[in-house]
N, C-alpha and C. Protein backbone atom coordinates (compact mmCIF):
# COMPACT_ATOMS: atom_id res chain seq x y z
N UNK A 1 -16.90 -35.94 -3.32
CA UNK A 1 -16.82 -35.02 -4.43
C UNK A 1 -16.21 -35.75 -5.63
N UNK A 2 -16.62 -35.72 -6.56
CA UNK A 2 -16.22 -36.26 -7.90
C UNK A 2 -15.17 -35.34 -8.15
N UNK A 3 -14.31 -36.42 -9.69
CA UNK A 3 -13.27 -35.67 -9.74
C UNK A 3 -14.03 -34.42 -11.24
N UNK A 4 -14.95 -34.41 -11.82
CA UNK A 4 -14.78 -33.23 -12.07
C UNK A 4 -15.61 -32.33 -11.13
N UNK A 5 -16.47 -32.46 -10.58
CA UNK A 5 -16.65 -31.66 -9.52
C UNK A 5 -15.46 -30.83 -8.50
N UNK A 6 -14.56 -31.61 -8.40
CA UNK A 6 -13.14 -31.11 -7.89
C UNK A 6 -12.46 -30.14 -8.89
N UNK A 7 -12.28 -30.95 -10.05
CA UNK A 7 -11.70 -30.07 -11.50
C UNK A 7 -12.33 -28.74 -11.32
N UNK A 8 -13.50 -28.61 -11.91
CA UNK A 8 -14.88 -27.29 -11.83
C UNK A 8 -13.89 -26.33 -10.43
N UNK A 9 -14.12 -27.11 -9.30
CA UNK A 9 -13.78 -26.00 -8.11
C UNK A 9 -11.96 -25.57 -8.14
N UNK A 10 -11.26 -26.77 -8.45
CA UNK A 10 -10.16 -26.08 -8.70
C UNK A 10 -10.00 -24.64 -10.18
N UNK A 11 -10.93 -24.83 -10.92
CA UNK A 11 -10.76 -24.05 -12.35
C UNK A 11 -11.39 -22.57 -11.83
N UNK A 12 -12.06 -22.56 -10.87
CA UNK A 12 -13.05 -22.12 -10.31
C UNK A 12 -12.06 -21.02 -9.52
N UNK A 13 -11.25 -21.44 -8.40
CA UNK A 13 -10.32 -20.99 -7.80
C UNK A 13 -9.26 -20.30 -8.20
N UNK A 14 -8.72 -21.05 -9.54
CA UNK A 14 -7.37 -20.49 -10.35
C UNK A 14 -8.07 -19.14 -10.99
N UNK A 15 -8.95 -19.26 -11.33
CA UNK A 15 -9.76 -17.92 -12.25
C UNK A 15 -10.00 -16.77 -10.67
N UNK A 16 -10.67 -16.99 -9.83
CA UNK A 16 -10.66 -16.20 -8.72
C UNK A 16 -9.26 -15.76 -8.23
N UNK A 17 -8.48 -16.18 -7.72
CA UNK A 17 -7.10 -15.46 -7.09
C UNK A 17 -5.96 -15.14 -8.94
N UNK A 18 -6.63 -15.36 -10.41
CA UNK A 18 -6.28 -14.48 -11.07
C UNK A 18 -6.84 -13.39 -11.36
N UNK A 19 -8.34 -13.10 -11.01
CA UNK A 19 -9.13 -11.73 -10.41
C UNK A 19 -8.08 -10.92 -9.64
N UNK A 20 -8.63 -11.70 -7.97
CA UNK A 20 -7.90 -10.67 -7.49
C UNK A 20 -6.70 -10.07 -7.12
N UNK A 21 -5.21 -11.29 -8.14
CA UNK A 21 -4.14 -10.31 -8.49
C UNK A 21 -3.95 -9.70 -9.18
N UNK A 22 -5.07 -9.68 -10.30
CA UNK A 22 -5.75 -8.22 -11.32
C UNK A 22 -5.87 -7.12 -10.60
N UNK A 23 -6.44 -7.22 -9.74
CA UNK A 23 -7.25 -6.11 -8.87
C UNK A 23 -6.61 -5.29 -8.13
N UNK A 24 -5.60 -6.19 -7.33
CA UNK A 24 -4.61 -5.77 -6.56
C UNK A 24 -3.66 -5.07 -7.56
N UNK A 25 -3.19 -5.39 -8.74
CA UNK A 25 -2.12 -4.91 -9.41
C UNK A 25 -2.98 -3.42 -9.95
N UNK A 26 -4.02 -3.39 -10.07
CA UNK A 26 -4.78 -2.22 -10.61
C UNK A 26 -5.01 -1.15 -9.62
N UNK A 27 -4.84 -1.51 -8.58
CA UNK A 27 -5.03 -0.70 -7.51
C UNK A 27 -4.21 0.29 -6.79
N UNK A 28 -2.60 -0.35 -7.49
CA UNK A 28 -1.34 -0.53 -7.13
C UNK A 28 -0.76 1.08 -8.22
N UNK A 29 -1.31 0.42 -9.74
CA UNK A 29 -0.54 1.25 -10.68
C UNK A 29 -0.90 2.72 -10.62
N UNK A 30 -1.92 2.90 -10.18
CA UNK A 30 -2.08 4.94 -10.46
C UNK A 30 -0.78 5.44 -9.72
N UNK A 31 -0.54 4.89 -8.24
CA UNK A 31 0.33 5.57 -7.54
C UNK A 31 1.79 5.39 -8.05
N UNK A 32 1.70 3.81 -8.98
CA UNK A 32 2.97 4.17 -9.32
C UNK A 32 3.52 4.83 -10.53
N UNK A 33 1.98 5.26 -11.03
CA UNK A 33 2.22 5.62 -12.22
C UNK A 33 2.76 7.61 -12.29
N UNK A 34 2.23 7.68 -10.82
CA UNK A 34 2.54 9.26 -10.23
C UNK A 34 3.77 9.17 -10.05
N UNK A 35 4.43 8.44 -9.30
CA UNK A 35 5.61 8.21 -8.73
C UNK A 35 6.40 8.33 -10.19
N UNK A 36 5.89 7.67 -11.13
CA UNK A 36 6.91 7.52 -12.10
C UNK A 36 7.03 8.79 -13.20
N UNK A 37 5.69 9.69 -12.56
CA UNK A 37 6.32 11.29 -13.55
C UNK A 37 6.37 11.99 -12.74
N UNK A 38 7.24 11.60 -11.63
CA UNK A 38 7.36 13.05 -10.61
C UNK A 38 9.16 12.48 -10.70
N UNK A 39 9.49 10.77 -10.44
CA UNK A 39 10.93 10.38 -11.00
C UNK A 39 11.37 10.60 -11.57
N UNK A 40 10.68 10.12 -13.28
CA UNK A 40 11.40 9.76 -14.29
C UNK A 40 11.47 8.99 -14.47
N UNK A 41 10.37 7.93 -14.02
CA UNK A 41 11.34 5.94 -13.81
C UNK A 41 10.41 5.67 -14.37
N UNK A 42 10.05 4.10 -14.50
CA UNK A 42 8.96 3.72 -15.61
C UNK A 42 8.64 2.38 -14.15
N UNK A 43 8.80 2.14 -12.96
CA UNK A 43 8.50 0.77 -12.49
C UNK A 43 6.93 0.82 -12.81
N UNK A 44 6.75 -0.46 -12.51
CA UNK A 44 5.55 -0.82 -12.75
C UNK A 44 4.78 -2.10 -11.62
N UNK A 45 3.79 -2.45 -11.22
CA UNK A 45 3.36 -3.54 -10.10
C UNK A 45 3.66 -4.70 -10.96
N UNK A 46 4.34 -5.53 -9.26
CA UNK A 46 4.91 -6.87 -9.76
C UNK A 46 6.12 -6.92 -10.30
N UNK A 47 6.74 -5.98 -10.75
CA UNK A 47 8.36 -5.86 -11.63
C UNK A 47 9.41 -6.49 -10.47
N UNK A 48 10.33 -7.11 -11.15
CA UNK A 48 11.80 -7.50 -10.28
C UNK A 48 12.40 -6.41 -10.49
N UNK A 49 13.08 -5.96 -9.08
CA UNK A 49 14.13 -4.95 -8.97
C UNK A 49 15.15 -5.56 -8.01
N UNK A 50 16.31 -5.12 -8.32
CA UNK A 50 17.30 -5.29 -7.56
C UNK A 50 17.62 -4.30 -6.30
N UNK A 51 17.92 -3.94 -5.06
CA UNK A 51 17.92 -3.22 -4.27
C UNK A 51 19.11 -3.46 -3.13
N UNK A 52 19.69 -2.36 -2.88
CA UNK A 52 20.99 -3.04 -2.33
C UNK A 52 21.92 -4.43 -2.47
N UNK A 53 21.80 -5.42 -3.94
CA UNK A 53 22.64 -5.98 -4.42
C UNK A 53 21.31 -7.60 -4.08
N UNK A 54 20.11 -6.89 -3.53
CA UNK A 54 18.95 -8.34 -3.53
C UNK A 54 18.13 -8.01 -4.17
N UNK A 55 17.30 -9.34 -4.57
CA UNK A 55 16.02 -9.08 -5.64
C UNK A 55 14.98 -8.85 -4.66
N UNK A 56 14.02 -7.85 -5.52
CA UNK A 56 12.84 -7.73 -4.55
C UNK A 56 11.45 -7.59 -5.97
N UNK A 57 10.28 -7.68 -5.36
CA UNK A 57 9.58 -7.51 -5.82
C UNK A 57 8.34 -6.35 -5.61
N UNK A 58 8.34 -5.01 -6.80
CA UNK A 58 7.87 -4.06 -6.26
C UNK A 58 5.95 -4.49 -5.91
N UNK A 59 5.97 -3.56 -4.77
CA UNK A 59 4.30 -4.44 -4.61
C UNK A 59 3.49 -2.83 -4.25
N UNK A 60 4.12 -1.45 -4.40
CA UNK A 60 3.12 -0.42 -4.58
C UNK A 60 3.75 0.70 -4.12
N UNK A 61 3.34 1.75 -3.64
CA UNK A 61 4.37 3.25 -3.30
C UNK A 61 3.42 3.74 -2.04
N UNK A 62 4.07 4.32 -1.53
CA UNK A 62 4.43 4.90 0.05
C UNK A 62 4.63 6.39 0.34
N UNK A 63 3.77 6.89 0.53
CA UNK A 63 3.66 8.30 0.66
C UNK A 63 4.13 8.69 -0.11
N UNK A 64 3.62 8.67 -1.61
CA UNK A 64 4.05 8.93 -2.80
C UNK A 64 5.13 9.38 -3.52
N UNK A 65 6.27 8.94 -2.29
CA UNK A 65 7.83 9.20 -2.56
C UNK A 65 8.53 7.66 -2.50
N UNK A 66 8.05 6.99 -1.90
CA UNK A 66 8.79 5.50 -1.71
C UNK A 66 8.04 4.39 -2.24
N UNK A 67 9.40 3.21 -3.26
CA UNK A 67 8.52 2.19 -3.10
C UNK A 67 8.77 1.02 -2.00
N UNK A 68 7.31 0.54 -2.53
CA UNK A 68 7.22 -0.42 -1.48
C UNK A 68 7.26 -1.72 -1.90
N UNK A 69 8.54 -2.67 -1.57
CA UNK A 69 8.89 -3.74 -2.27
C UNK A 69 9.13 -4.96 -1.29
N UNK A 70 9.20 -6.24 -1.77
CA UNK A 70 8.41 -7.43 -0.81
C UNK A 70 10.13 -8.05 -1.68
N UNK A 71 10.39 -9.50 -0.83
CA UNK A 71 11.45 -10.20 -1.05
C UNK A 71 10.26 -11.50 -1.26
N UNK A 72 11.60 -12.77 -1.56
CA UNK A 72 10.25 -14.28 -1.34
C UNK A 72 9.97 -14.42 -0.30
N UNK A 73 10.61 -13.95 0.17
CA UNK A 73 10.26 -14.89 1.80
C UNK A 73 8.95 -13.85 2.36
N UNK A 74 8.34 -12.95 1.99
CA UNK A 74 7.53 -11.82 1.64
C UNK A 74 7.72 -11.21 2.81
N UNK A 75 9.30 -10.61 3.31
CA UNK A 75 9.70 -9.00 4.13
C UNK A 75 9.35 -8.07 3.14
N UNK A 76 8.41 -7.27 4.00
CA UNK A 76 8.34 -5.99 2.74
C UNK A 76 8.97 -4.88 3.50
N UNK A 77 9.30 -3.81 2.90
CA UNK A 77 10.11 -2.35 3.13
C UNK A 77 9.80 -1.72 2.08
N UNK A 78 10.48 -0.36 2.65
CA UNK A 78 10.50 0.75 1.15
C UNK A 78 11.83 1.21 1.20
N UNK A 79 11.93 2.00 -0.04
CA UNK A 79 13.17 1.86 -0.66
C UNK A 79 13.14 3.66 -1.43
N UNK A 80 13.90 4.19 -1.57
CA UNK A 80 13.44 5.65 -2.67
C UNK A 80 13.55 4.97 -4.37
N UNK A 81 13.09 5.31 -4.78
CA UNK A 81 13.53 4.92 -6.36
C UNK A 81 14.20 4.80 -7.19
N UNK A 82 15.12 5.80 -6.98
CA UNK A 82 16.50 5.87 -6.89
C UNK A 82 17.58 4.67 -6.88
N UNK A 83 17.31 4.38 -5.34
CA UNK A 83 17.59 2.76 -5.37
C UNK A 83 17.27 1.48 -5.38
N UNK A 84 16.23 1.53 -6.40
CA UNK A 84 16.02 0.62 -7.17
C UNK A 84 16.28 0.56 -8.62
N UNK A 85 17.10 -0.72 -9.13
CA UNK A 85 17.12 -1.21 -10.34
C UNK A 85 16.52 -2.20 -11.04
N UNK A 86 16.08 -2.04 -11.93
CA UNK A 86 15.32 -3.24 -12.56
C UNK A 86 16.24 -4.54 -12.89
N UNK A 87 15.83 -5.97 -12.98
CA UNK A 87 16.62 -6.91 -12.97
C UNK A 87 16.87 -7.60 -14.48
N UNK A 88 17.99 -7.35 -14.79
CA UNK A 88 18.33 -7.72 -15.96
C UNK A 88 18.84 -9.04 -16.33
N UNK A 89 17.66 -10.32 -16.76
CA UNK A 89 18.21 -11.95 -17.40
C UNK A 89 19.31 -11.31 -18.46
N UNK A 90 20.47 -11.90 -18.23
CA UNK A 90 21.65 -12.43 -18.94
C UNK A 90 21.23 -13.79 -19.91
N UNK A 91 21.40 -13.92 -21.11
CA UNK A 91 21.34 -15.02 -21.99
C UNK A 91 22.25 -15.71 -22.33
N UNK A 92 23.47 -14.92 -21.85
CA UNK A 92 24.92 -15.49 -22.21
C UNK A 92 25.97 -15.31 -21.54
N UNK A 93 26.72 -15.36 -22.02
CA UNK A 93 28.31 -14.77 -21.02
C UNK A 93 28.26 -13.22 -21.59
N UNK A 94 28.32 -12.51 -20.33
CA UNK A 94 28.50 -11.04 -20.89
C UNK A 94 30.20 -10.76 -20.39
N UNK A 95 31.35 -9.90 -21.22
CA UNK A 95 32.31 -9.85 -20.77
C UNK A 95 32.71 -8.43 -21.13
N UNK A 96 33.53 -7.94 -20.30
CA UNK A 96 34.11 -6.32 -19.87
C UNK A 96 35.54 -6.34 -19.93
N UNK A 97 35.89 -5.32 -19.43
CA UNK A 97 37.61 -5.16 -19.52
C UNK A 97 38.25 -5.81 -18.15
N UNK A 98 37.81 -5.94 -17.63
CA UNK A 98 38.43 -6.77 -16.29
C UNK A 98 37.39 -7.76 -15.46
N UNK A 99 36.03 -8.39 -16.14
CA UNK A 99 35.55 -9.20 -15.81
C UNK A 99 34.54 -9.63 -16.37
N UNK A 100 34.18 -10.87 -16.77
CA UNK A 100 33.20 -12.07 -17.04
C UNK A 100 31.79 -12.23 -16.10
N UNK A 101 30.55 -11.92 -16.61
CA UNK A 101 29.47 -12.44 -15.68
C UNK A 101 28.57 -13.12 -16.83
N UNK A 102 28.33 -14.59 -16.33
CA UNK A 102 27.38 -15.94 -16.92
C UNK A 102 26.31 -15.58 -16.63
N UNK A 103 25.75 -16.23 -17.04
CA UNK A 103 23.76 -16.46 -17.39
C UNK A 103 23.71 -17.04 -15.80
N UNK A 104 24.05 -17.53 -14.94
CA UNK A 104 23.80 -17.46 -13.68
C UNK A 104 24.39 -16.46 -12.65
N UNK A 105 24.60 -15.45 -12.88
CA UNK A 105 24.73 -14.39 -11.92
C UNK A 105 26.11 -14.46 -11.22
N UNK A 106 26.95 -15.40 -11.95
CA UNK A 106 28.12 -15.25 -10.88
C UNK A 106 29.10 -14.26 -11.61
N UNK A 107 30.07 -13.69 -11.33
CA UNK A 107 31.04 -12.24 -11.44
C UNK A 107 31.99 -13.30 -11.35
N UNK A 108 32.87 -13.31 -12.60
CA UNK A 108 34.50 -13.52 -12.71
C UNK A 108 35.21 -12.28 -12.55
N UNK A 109 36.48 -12.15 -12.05
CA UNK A 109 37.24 -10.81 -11.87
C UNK A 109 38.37 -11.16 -12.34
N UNK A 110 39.17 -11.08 -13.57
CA UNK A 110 40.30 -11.23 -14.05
C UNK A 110 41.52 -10.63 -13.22
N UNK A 111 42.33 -11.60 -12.65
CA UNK A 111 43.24 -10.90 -11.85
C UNK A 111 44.66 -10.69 -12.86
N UNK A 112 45.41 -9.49 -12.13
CA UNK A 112 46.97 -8.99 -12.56
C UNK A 112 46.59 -8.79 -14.42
């Protein structure tokens, strides 16, 4: 196989599995789009949420009361909506009355 013959099939491939995570994400949003006026919430397919203090990634809804959210290592579960939060990038040092959290996620706690 030549290398643009290779090129062609790789360009070929990247355009196909960006289809069908189009497809999949389209398939995904009506239910969450129900979910989100029966909540109040706005998630959306593919969004980072935080969930019991880990990131997850929402991947669709579950008997149209739960979502259904995947980690990297791709464990998926559901969750109520409720407890899920969306994940908020820090750009800077954010600081409070008794503690410091950096652009990398770590929590200072000012003691005494």
């Amino acid at each position: 196989m030549s290398p643009e013959e290779r090129e062609k099939k790789r360009r070929w491939m990247v355009e196909y599995n960006r289809r069908r995570k189009a497809s999949a994400a389209k398939a995904a949003q009506p239910d969450l789009d129900a979910l989100n006026a029966i909540y109040g919430t706005r998630f959306r397919y593919g969004q980072q949420v935080t969930v019991t203090g880990r990131r997850y990634t929402i991947i669709g809804v579950k008997w149209g009361a739960w979502l259904r959210v995947k980690n990297k290592d791709g464990k998926k579960f559901v969750c109520r909506p409720y407890d899920a939060y969306p994940v908020i990038n820090l750009f800077g040092t954010v600081t409070f009355d008794g503690w410091t959290m950096g652009p990398n996620g770590k929590l200072k706690i000012k003691k005494g």
